[in-house]
Protein backbone atom coordinates (compact mmCIF):
# COMPACT_ATOMS: atom_id res chain seq x y z
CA UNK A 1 0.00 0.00 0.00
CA UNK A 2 1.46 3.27 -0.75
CA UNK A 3 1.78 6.19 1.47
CA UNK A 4 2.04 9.53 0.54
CA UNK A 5 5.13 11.43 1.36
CA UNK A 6 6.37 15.31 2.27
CA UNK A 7 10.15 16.14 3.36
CA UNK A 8 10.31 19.96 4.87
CA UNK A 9 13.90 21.55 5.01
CA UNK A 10 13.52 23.53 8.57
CA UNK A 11 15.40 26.39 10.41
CA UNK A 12 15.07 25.01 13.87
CA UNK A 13 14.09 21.27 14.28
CA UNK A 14 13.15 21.26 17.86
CA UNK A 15 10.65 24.37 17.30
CA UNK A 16 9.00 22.02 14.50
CA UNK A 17 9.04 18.72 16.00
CA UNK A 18 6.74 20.42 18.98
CA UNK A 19 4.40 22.14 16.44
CA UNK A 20 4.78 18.71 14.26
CA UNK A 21 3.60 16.98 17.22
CA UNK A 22 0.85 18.26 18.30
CA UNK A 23 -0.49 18.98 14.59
CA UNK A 24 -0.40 15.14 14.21
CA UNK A 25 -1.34 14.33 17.78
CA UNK A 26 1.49 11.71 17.88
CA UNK A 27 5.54 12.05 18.06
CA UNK A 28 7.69 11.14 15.61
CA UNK A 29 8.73 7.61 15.00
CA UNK A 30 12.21 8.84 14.08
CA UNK A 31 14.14 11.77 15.87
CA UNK A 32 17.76 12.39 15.59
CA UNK A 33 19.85 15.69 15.73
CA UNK A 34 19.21 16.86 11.80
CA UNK A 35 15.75 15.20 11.13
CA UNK A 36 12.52 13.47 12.11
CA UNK A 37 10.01 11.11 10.36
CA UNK A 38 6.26 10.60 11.49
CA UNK A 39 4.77 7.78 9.80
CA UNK A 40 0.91 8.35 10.49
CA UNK A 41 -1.89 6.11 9.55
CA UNK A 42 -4.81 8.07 9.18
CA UNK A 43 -4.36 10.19 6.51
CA UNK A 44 -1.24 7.42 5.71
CA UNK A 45 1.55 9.69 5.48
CA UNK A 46 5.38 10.35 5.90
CA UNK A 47 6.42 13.20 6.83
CA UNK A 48 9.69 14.20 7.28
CA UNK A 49 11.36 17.39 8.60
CA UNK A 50 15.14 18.24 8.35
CA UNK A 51 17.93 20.80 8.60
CA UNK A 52 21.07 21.48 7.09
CA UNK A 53 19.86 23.55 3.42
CA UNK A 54 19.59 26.91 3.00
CA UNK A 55 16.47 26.56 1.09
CA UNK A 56 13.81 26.04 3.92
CA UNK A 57 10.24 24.99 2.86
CA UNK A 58 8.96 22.07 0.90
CA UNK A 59 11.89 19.66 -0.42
CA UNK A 60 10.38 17.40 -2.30
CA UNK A 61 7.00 15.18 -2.16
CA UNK A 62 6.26 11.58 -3.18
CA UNK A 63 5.28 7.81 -2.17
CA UNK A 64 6.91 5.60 -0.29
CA UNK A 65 5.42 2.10 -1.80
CA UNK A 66 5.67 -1.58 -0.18
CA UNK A 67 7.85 -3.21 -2.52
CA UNK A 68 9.13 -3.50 -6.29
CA UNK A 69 6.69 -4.29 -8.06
CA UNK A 70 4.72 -0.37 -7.12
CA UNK A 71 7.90 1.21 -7.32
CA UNK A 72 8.01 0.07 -10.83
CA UNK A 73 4.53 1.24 -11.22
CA UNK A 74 5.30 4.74 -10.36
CA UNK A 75 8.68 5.09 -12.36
CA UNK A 76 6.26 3.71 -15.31
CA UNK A 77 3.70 6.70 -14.88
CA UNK A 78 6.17 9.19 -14.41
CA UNK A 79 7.89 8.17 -17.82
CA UNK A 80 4.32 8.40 -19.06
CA UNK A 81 3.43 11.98 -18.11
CA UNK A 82 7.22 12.78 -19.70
CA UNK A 83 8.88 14.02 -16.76
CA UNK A 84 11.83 12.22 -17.11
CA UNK A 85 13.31 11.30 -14.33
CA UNK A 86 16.80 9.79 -12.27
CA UNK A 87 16.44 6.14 -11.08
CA UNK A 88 18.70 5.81 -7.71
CA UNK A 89 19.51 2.01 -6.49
CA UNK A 90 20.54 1.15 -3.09
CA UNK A 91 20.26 4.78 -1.60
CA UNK A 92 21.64 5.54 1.62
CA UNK A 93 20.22 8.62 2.86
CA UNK A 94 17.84 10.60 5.20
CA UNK A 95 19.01 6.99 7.85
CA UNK A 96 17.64 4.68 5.59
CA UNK A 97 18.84 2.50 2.37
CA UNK A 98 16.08 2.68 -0.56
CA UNK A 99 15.40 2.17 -4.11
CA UNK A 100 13.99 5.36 -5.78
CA UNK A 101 12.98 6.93 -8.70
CA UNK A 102 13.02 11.17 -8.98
CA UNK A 103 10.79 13.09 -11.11
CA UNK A 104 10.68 17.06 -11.45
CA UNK A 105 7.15 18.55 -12.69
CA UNK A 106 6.18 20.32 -15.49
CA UNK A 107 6.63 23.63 -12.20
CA UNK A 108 10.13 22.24 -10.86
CA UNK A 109 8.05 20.41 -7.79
CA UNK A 110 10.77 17.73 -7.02
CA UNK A 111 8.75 14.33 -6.46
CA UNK A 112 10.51 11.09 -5.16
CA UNK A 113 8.79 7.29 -5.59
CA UNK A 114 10.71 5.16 -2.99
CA UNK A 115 11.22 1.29 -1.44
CA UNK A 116 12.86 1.21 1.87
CA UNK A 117 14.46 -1.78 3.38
CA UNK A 118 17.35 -1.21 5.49
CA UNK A 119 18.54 1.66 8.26
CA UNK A 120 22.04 3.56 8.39
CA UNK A 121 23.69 5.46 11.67
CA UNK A 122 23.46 8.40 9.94
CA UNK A 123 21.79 10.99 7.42
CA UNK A 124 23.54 9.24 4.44
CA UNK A 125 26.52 8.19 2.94
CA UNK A 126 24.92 9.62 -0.25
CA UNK A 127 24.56 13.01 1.09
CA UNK A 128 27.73 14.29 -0.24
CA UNK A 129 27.41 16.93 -3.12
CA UNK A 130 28.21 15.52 -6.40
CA UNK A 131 28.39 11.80 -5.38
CA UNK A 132 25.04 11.12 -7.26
CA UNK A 133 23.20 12.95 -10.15
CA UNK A 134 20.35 14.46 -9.30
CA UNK A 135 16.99 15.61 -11.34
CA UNK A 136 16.90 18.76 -9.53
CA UNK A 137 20.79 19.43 -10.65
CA UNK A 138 21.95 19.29 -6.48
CA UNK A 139 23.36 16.74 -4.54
CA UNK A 140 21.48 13.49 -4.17
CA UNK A 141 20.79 14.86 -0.39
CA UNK A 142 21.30 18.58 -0.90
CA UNK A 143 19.58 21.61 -1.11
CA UNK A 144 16.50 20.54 -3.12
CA UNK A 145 15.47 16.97 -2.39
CA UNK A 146 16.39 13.98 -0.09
CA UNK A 147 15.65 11.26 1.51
CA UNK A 148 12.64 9.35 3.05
């Protein structure tokens, strides 16, 4: 089952994890010094906050799917609708290692379709500018997109 997907870049992460919080009524299921996930059921939805880019606001949105098979869906579509796109295997960002496919819209909205299935000790080994291309023309975990 999918599950939709937003990644906010923030100023101050302990100022949004408290409004974050009580917005969703819950905490969030990951919290370390640069970012926090919620994963919440009803709507489903991952939502992830983190620091560390100058450009603060939206990063990117997108779907975080079960398995394979629905990540291959969405890659499909996207190539469909033209948008191109950057296929990333074995990503190991935002603490987790995923399979994921980037698309940019026809506005520049950055939109990531990902498969998770490992963690990491830390943001990402992938966050380093240049080490991986990038639809938005940034670092694979820079200042425009990253990470589930």
């Amino acid at each position: 089952m999918k599950r939709f997907h937003v990644h906010v870049h923030v100023d101050d992460l302990g100022q949004s994890i408290r409004f974050y919080s009580a917005l969703f009524g819950a905490e969030p299921a990951v919290a370390k010094p640069d970012y926090a996930k919620w994963m919440l059921e009803d709507p489903r939805l991952n939502f992830a906050v983190s620091t560390g880019t100058r450009q603060k606001g939206i990063g990117h949105l997108g779907f975080q799917v079960d398995g394979p098979e629905e990540l291959a869906e969405i890659a499909a579509r996207g190539q469909a609708a033209e948008l191109g796109g950057v296929e990333e295997r074995e990503a190991r960002c935002c603490y987790a290692k995923s399979n994921k496919n980037w698309f940019t819209d026809p506005q520049g909205v950055v939109w990531e379709a990902f498969e998770t299935f490992g963690e990491i000790a830390n943001y990402g080994e992938d966050c380093v500018a240049g080490t991986k291309a990038d639809v938005a023309g940034e670092s694979a975990c820079g200042e425009s997109r990253c990470c589930a």
